[in-house]
Protein backbone atom coordinates (compact mmCIF):
# COMPACT_ATOMS: atom_id res chain seq x y z
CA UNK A 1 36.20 23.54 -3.00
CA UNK A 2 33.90 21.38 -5.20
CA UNK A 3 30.34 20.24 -4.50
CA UNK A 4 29.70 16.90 -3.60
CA UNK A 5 26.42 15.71 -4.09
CA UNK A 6 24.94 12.36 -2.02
CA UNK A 7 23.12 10.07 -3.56
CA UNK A 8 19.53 9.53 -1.76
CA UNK A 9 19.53 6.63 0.20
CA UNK A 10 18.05 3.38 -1.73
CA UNK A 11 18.20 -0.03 0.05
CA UNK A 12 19.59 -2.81 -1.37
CA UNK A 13 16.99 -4.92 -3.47
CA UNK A 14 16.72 -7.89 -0.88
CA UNK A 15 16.09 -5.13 2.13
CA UNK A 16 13.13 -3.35 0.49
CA UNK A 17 10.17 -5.25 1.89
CA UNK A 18 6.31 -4.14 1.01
CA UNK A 19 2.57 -4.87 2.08
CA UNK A 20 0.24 -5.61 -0.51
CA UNK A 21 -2.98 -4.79 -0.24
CA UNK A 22 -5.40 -7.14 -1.41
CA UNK A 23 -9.23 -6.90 -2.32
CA UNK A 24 -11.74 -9.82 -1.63
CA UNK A 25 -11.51 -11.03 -5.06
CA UNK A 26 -7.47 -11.11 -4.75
CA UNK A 27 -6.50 -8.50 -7.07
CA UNK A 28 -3.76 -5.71 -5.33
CA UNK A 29 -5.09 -2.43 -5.15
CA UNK A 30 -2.40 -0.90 -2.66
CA UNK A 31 0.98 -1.17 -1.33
CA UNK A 32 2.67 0.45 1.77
CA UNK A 33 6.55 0.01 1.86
CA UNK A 34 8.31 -1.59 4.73
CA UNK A 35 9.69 1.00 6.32
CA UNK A 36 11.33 2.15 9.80
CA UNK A 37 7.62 3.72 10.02
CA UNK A 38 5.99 0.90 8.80
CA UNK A 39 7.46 -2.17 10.45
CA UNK A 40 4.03 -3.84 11.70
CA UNK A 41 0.93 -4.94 9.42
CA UNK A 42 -1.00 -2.91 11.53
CA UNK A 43 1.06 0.28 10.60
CA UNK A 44 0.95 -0.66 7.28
CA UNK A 45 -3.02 -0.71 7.93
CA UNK A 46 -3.02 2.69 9.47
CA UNK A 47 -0.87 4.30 6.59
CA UNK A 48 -2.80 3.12 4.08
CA UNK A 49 -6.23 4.38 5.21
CA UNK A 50 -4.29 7.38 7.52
CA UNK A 51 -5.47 5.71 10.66
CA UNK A 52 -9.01 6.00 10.25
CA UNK A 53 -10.05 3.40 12.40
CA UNK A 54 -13.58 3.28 11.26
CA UNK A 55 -11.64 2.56 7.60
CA UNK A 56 -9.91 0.06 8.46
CA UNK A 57 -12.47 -1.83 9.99
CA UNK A 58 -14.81 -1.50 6.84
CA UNK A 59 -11.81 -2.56 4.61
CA UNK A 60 -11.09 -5.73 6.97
CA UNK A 61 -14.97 -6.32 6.76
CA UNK A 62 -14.84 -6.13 3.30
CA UNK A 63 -12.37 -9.20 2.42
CA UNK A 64 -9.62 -6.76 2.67
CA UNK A 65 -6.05 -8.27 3.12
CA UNK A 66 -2.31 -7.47 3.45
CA UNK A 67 0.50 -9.64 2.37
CA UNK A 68 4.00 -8.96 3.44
CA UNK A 69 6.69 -9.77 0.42
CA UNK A 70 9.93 -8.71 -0.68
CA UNK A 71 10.57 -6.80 -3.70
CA UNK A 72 11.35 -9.47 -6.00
CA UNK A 73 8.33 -10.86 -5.09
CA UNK A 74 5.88 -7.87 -5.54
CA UNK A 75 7.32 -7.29 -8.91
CA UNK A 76 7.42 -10.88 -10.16
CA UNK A 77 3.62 -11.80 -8.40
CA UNK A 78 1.66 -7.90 -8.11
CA UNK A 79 3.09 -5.65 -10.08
CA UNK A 80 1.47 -5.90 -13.45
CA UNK A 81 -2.03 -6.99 -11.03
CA UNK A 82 -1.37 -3.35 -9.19
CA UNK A 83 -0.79 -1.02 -12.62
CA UNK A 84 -3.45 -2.39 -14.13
CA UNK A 85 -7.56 -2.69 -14.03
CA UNK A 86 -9.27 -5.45 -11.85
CA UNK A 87 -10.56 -7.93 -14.24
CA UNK A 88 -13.47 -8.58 -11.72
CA UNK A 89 -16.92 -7.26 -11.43
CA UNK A 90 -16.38 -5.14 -8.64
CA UNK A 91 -13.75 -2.29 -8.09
CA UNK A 92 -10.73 -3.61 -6.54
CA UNK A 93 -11.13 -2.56 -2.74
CA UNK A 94 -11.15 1.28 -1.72
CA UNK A 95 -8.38 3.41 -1.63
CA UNK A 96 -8.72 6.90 0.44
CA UNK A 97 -9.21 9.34 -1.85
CA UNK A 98 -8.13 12.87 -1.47
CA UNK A 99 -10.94 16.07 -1.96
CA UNK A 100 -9.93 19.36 -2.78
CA UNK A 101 -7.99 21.42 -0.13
CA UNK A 102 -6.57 18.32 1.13
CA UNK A 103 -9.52 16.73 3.55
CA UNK A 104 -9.88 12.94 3.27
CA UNK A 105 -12.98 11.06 1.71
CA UNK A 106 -13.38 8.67 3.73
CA UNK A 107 -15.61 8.77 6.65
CA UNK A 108 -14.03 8.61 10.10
């Protein structure tokens, strides 16, 4: 009997959907796929910034936005804007960062 090995699942190009995170000055700096999980813009919200509450408030404060496109979209408009540096003064919003042995940096 021979091994047969499934491919992993990859939606079609025109089903993969994303959220775009967007500093104040415009320039992406995140991007949560579209997901069974991660149907809503405000679970898109709480998986970028884990569902600290206190986070996400600061971000929205802070001229944070999310954009909901499709793929074509993020890699025609944001993907060369995501890989690379934000032209602009200030650093392109705040994405959690992770310490050593796992515990979040941002405060909760």
């Amino acid at each position: 009997m021979s091994a047969v090995t499934a491919q992993p699942y990859r939606p079609r190009p025109f089903d993969r959907h994303h959220y775009v995170f967007l500093a104040a000055c415009g320039c992406p700096f995140g991007l949560v796929e579209a997901t069974w999980r991660n149907l809503s813009e405000e679970a898109a919200w709480a998986s970028m910034y884990h569902g600290r509450r206190r986070a996400i408030r600061e971000a929205r404060a802070r001229g944070v936005r999310v954009v909901h496109v499709d793929h074509a979209t993020f890699v025609r408009e944001f993907f060369d804007l995501v890989t690379g540096p934000c032209p602009h003064a200030q650093l392109a919003g705040q994405f959690p960062s992770i310490k050593a042995g796992g515990r979040l940096a941002v405060p909760r």
